[in-house]
C-alpha atoms as a PDB file:
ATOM      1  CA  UNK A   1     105.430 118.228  91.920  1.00  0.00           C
ATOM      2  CA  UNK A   2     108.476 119.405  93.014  1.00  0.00           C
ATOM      3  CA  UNK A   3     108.524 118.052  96.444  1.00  0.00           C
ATOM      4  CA  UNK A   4     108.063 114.793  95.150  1.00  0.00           C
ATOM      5  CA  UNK A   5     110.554 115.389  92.566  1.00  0.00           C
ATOM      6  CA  UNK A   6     112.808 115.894  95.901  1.00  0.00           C
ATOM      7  CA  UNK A   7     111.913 112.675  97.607  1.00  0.00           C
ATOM      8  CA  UNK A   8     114.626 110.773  96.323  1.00  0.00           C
ATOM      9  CA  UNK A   9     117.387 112.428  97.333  1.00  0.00           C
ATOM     10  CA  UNK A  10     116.258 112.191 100.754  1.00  0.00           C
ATOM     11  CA  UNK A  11     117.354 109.701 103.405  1.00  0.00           C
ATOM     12  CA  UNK A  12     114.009 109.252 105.331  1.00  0.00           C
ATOM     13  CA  UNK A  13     111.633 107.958 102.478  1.00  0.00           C
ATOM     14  CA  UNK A  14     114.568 105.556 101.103  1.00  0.00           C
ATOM     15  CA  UNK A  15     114.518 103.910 104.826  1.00  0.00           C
ATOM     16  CA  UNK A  16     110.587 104.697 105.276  1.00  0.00           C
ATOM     17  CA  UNK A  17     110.915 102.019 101.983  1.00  0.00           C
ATOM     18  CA  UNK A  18     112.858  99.995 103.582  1.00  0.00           C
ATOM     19  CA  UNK A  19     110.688  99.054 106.750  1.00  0.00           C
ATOM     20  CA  UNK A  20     107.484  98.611 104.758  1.00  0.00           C
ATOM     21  CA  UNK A  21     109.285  96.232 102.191  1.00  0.00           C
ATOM     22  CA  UNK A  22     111.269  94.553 105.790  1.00  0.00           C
ATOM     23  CA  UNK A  23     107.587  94.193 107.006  1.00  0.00           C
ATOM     24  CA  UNK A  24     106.724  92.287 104.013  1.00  0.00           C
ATOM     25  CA  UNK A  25     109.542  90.146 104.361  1.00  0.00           C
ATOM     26  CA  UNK A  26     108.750  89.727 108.003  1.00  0.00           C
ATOM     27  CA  UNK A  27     105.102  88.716 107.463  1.00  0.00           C
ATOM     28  CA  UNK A  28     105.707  86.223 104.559  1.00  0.00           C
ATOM     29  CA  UNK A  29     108.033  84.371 107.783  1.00  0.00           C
ATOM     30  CA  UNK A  30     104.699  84.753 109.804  1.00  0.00           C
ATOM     31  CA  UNK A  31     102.767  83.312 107.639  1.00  0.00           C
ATOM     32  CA  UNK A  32     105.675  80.613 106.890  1.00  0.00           C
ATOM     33  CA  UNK A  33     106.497  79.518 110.623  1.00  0.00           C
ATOM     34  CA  UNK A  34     103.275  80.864 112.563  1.00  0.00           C
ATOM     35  CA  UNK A  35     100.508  80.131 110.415  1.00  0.00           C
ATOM     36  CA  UNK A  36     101.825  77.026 108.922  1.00  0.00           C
ATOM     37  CA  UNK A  37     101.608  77.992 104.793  1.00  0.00           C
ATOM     38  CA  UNK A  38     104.673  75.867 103.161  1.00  0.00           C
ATOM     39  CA  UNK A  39     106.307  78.480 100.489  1.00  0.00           C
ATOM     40  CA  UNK A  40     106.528  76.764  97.277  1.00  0.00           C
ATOM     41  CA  UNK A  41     109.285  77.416  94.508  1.00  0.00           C
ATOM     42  CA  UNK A  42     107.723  80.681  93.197  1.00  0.00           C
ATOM     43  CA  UNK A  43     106.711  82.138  96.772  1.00  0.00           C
ATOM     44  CA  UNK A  44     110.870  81.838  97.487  1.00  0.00           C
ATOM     45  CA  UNK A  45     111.162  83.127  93.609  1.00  0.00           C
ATOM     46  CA  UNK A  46     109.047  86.608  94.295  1.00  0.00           C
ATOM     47  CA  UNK A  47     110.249  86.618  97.864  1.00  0.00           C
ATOM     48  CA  UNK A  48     113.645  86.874  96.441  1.00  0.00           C
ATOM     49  CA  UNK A  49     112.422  89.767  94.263  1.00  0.00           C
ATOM     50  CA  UNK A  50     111.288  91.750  97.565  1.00  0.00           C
ATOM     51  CA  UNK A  51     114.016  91.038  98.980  1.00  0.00           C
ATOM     52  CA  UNK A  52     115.864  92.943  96.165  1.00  0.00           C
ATOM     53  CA  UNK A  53     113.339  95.938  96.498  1.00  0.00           C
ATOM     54  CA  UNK A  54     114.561  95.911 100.181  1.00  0.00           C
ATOM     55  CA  UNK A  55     118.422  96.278  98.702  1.00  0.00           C
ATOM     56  CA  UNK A  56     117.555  99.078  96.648  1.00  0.00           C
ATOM     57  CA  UNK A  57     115.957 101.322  99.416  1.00  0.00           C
ATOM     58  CA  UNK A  58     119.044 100.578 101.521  1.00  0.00           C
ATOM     59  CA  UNK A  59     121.275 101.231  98.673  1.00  0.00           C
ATOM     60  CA  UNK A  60     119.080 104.642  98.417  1.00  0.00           C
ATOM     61  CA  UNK A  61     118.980 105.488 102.001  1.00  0.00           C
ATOM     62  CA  UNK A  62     123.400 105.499 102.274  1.00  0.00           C
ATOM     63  CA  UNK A  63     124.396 108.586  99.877  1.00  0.00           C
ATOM     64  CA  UNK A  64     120.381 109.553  98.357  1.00  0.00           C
ATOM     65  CA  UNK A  65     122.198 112.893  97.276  1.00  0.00           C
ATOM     66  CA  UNK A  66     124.369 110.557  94.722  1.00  0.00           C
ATOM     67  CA  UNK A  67     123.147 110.163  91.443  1.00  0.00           C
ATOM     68  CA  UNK A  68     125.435 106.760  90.917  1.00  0.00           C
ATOM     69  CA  UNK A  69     123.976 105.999  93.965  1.00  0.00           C
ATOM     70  CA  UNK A  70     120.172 106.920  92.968  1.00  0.00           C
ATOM     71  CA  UNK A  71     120.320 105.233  89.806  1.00  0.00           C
ATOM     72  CA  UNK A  72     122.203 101.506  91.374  1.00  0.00           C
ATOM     73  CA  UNK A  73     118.926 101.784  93.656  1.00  0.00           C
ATOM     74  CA  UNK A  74     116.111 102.543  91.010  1.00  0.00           C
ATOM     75  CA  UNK A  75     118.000  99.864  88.829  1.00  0.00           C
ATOM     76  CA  UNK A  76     117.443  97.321  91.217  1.00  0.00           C
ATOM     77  CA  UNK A  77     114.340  99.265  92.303  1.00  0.00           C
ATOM     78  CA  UNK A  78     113.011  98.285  88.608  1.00  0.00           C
ATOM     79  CA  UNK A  79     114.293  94.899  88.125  1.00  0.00           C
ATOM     80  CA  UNK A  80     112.976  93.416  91.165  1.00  0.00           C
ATOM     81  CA  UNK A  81     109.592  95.070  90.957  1.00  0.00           C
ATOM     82  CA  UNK A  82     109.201  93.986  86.960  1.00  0.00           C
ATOM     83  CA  UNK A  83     110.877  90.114  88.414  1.00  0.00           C
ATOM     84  CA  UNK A  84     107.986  90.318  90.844  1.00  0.00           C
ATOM     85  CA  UNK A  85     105.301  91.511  88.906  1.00  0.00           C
ATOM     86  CA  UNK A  86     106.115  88.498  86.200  1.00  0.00           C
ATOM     87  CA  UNK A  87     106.878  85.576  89.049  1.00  0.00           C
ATOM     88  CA  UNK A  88     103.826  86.391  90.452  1.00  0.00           C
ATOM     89  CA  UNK A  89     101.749  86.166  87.514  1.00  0.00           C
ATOM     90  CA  UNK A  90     103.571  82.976  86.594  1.00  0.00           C
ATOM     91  CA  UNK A  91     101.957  81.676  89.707  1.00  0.00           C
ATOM     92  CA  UNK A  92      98.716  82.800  89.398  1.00  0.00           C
ATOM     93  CA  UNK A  93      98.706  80.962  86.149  1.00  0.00           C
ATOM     94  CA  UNK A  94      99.931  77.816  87.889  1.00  0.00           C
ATOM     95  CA  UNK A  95      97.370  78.392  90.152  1.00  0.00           C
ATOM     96  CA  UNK A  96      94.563  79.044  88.123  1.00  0.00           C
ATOM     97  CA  UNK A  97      94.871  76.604  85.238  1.00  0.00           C
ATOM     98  CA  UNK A  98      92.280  73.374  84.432  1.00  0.00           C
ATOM     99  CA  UNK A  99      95.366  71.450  82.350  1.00  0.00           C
ATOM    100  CA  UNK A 100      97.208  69.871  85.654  1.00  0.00           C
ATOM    101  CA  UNK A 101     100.105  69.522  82.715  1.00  0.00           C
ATOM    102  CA  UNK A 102     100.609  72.617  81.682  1.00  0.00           C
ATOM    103  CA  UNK A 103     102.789  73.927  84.406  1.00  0.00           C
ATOM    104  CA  UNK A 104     105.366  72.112  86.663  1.00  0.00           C
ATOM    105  CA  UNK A 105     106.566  73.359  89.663  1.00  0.00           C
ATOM    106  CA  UNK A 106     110.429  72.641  90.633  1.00  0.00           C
ATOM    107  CA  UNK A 107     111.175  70.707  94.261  1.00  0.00           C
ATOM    108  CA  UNK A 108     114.290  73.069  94.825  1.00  0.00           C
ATOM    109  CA  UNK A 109     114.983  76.889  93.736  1.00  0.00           C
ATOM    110  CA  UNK A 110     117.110  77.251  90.779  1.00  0.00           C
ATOM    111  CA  UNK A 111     119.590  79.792  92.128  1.00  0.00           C
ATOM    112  CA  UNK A 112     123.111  80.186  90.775  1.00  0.00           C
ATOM    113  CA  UNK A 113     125.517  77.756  91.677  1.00  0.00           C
ATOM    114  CA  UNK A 114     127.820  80.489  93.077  1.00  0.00           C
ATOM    115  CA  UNK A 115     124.651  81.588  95.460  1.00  0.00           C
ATOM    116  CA  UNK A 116     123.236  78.315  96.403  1.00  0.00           C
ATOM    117  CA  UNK A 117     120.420  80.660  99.192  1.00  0.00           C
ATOM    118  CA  UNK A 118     118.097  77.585  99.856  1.00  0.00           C
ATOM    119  CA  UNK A 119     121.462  76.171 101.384  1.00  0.00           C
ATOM    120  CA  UNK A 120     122.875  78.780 103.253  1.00  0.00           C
ATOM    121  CA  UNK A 121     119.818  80.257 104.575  1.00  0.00           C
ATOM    122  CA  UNK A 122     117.046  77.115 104.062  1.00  0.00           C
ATOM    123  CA  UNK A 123     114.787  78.912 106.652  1.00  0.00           C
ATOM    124  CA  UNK A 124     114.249  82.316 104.657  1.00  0.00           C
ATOM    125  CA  UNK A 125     114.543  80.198 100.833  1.00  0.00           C
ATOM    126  CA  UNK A 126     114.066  76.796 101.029  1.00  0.00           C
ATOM    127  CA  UNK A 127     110.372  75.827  98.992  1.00  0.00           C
ATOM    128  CA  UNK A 128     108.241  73.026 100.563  1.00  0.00           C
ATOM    129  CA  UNK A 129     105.033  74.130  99.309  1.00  0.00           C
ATOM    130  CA  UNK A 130     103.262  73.169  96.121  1.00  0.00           C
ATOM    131  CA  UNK A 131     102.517  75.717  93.493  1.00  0.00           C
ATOM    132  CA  UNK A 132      99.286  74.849  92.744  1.00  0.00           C
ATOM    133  CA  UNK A 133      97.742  75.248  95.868  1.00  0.00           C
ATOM    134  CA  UNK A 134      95.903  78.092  97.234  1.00  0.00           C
ATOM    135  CA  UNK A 135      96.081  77.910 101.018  1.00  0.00           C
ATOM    136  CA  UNK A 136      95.618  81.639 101.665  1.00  0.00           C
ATOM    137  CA  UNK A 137      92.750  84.387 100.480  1.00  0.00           C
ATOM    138  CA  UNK A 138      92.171  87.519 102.086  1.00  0.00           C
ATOM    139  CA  UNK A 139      89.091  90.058  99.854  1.00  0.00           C
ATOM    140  CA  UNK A 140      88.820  86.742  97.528  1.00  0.00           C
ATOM    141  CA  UNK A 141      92.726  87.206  96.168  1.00  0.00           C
ATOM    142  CA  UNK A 142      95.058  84.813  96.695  1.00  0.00           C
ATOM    143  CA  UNK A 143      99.018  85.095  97.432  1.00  0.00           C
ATOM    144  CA  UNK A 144     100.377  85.652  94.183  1.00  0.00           C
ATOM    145  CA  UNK A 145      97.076  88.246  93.172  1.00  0.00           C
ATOM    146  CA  UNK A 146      98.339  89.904  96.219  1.00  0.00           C
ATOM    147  CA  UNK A 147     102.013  90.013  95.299  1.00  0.00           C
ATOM    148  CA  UNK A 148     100.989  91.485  91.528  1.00  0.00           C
ATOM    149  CA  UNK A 149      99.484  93.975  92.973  1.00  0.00           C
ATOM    150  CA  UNK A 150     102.376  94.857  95.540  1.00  0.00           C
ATOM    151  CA  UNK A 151     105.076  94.275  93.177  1.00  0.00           C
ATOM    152  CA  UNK A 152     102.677  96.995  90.583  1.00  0.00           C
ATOM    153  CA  UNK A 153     102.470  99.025  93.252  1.00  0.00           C
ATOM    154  CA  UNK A 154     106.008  99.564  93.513  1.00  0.00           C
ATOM    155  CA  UNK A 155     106.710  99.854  90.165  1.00  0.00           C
ATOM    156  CA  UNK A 156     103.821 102.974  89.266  1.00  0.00           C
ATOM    157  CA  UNK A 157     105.750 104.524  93.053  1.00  0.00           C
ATOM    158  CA  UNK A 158     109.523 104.211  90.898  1.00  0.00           C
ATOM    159  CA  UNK A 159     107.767 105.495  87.694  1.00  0.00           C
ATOM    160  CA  UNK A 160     106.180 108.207  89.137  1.00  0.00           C
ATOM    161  CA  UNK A 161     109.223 109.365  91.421  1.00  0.00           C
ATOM    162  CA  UNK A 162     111.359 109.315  88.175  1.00  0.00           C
ATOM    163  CA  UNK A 163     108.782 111.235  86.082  1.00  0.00           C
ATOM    164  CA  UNK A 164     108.529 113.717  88.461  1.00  0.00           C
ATOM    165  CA  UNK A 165     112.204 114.405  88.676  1.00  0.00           C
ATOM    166  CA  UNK A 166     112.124 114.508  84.551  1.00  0.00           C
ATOM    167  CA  UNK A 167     109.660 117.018  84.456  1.00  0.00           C
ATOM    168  CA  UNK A 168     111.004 119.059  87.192  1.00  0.00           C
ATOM    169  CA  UNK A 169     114.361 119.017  84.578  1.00  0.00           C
ATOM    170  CA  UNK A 170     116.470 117.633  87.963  1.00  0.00           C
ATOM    171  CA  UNK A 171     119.080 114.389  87.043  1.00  0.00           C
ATOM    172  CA  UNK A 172     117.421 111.026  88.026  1.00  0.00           C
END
């Protein structure tokens, strides 16, 4: 318990983070620009939340031996993984419901006016996909199922790195 207590204040599994969540960036652009699947408003929405799980394991990875520094990273660590978790069941709803009224999906992201994202960078945020539609299934999950479960599995990996550093009685 005590070497994963540890892990955290270690460079290399902050960055080995890092790469897995950049690969999940990089294949939701694969599946965007190779395989031809048009993200709609909540694909940008939860791949705006990895994106933000890919900030905290580079905000991790500079000073890992910081607690300020730990804690800015599980923060965002936590917020982006709960985001995730909650966009992606919001889509699975959309996707999944027999009332074609009961959800809506918007034509452009609703970002902050300060941080307009599907402006500056339309290739990585911009939606042109419909919410409703399934397009992709891999093991008889769709998308969004898949998401839940990544954006789970990252939150049970931050709640068990910070439980083990409680019980091992070492500052977050």
């Amino acid at each position: 318990m005590n070497w994963l207590a540890n892990l955290s204040t270690q460079r290399a599994p902050w960055l080995l983070f890092s790469v897995i969540i950049l690969g999940l960036e990089l294949i939701a652009l694969f599946f965007q620009y190779q395989m031809g699947l048009a993200p709609c408003i909540m694909c940008i929405y939860q791949r705006s939340a990895v994106l933000g799980l890919f900030v905290a394991g580079i905000v991790g990875s500079i000073k890992p031996n910081n607690l300020i520094c730990r804690m800015i990273a599980f923060t965002i660590w936590g917020v982006a993984s709960i985001w995730g978790f909650m966009l992606a069941r919001e889509h699975i709803a959309m996707q999944t419901t027999t009332d074609p009224f009961a959800f809506s999906c918007e034509f452009e992201p609703n970002f902050p006016n300060f941080m307009p994202l599907h402006h500056w960078q339309p290739w990585f945020f911009e939606a042109t996909g419909d919410c409703g539609n399934i397009d992709w299934v891999f093991m008889t999950l769709s998308m969004p199922q898949w998401m839940q479960i990544i954006f789970a599995s990252t939150l049970v990996t931050l709640i068990t790195l910070v439980a083990a550093r409680i019980i091992n009685n070492k500052s977050l």
